[in-house]
N, C-alpha and C. Protein backbone atom coordinates (compact mmCIF):
# COMPACT_ATOMS: atom_id res chain seq x y z
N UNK A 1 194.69 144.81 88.99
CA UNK A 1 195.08 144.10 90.20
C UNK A 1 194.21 142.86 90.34
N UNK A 2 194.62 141.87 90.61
CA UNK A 2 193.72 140.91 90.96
C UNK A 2 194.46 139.80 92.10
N UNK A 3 193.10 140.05 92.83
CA UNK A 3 193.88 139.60 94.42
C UNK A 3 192.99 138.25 94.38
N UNK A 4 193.88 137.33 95.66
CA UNK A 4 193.41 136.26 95.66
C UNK A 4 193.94 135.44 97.44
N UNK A 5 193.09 135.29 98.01
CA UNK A 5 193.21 134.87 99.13
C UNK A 5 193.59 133.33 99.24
N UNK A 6 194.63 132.97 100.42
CA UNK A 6 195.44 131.74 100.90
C UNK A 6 194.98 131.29 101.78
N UNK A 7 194.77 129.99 102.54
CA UNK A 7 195.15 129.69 104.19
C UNK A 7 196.34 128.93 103.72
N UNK A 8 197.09 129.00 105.05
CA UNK A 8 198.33 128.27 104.78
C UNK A 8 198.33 127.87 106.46
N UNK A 9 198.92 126.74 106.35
CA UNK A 9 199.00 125.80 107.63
C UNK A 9 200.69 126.54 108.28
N UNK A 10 200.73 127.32 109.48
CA UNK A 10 201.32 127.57 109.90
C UNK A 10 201.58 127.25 111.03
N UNK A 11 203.08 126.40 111.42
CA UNK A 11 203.80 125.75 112.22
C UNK A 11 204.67 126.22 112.89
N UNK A 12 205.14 126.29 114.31
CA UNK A 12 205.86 126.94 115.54
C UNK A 12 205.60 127.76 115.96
N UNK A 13 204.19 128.11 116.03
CA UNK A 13 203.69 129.33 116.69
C UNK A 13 203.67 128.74 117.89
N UNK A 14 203.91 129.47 119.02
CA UNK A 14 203.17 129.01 120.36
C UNK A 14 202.49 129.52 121.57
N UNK A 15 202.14 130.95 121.09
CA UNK A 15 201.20 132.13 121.57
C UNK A 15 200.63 132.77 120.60
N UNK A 16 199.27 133.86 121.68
CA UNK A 16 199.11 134.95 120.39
C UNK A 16 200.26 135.62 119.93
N UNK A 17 201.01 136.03 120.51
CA UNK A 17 201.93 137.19 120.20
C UNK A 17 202.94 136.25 118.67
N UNK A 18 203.24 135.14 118.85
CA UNK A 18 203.49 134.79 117.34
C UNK A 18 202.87 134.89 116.66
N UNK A 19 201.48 134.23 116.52
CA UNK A 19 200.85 135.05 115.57
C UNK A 19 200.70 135.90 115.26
N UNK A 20 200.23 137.28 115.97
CA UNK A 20 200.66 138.27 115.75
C UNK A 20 202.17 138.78 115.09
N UNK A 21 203.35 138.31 115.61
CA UNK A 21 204.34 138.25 114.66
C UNK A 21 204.18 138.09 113.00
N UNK A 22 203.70 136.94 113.14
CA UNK A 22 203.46 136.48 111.68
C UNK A 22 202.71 136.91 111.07
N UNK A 23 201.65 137.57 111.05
CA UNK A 23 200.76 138.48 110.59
C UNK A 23 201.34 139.78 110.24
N UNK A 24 202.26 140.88 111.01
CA UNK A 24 202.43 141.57 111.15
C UNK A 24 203.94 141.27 109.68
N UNK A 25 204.88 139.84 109.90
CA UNK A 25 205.75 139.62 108.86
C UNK A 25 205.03 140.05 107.49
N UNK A 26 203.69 139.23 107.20
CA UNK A 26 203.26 139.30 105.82
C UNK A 26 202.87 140.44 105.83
N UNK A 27 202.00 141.27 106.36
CA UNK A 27 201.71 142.70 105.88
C UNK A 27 202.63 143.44 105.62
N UNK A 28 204.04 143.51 105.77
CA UNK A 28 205.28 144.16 105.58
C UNK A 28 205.66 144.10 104.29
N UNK A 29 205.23 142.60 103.80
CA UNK A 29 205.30 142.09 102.05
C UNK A 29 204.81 143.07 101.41
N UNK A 30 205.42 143.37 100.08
CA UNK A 30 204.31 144.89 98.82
C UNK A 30 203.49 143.67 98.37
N UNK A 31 202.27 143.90 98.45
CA UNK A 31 201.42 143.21 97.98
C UNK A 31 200.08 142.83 98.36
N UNK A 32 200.61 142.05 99.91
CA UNK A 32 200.04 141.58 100.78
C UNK A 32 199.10 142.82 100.56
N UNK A 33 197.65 142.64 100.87
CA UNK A 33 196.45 143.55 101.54
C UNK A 33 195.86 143.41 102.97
N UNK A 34 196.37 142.13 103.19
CA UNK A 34 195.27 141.83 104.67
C UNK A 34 196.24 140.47 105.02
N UNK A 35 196.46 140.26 106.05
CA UNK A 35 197.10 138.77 107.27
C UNK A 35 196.25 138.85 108.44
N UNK A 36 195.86 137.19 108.50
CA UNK A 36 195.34 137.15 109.84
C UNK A 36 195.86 135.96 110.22
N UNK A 37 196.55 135.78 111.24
CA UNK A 37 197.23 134.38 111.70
C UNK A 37 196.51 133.84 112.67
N UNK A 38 195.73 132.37 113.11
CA UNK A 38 194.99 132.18 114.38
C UNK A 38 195.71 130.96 114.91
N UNK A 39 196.59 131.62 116.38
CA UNK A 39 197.23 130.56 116.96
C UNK A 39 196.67 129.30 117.30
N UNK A 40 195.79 129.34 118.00
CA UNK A 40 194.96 127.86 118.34
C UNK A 40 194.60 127.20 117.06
N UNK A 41 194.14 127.59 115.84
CA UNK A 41 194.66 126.08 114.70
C UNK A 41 195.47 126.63 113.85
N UNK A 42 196.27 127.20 114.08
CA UNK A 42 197.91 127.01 113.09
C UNK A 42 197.45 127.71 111.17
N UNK A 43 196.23 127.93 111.43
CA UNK A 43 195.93 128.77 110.08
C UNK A 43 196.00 130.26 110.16
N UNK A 44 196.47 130.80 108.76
CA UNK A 44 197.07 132.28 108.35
C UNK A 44 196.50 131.85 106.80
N UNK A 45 195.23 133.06 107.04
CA UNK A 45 194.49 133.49 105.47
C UNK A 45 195.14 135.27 105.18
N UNK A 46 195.97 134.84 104.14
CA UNK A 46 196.27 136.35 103.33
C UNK A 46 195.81 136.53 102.19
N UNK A 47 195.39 138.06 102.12
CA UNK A 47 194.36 138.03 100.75
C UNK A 47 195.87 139.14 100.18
N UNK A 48 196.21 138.95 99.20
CA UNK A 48 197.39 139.57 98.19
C UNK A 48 196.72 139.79 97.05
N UNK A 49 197.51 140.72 96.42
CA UNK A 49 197.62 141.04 94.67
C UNK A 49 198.61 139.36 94.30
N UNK A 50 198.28 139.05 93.43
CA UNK A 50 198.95 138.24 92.48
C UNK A 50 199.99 138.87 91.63
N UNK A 51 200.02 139.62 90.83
CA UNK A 51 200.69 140.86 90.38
C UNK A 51 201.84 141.17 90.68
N UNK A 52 202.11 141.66 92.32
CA UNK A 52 203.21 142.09 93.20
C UNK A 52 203.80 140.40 93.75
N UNK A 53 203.48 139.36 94.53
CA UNK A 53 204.12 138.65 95.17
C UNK A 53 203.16 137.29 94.63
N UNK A 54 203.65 135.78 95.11
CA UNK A 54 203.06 134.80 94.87
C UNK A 54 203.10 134.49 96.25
N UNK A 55 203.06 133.19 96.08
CA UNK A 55 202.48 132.24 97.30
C UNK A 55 203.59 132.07 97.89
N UNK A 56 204.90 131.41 96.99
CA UNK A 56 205.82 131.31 97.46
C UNK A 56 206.62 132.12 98.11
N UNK A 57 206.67 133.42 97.97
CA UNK A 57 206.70 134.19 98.95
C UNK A 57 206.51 134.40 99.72
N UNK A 58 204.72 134.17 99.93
CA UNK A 58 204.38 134.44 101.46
C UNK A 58 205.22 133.54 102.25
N UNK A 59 204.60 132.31 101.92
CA UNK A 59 205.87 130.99 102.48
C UNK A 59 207.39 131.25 102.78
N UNK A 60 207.96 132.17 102.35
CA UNK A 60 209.36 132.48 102.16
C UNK A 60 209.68 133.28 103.11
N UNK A 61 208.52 134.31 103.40
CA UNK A 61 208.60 135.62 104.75
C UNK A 61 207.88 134.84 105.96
N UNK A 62 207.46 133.56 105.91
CA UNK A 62 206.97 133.09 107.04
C UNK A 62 207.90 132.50 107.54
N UNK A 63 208.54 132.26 106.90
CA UNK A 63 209.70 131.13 107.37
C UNK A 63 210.86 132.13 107.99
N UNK A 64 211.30 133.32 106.99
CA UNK A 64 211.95 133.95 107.50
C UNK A 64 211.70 134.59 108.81
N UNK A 65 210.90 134.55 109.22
CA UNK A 65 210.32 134.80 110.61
C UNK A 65 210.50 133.88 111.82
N UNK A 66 211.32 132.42 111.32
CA UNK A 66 211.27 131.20 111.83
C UNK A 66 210.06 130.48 112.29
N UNK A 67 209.07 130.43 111.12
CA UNK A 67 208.19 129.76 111.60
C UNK A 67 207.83 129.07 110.11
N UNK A 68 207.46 127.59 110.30
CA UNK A 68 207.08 126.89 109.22
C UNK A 68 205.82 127.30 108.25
N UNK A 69 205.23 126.91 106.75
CA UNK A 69 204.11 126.83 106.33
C UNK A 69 204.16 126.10 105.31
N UNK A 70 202.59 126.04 104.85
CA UNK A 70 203.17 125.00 103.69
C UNK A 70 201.14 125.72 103.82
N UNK A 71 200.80 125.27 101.98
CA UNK A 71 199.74 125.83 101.40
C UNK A 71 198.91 124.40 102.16
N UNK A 72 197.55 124.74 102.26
CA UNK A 72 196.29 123.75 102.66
C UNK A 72 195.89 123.11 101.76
C-alpha cells in the first residue's frame, strides 16, 4: 500500500455542514483513509492509498457532491 496525502482547493462550500458533506463524500471512496475539509479556507487534505483510487477521483466525488476542486 502506499498512501499519499492531497490538499485540494475546494469551491462552493458555504458552511461547516458542507464541509462536513464533503469530507464525509471522500471517506465513502475505497481507498480514501482520512478527509478533512476546512470551510473558512476552502482546503480538503486526503491521505489515500494510491493503489485503490487517484487524484482524479477524489476530484470526481467532490464534484459529484456539487462542489468544485482542483489540486493546489
Amino acid at each position: 500500500m502506499t498512501t499519499k496525502t492531497v490538499r485540494l482547493t475546494t469551491t462552493g462550500m458555504h458552511c461547516g455542514s458542507c464541509a462536513m458533506m464533503v469530507g464525509m463524500t471522500l471517506e465513502d471512496v475505497p481507498g480514501v483513509l482520512e478527509a478533512k475539509s476546512d470551510y473558512p479556507t476552502g482546503i480538503t487534505e486526503v491521505t489515500f492509498d494510491t493503489d485503490l483510487v487517484s487524484q482524479e477521483q477524489l476530484i470526481a466525488a467532490i464534484e459529484s457532491a456539487g462542489y468544485g476542486a482542483e489540486a493546489e
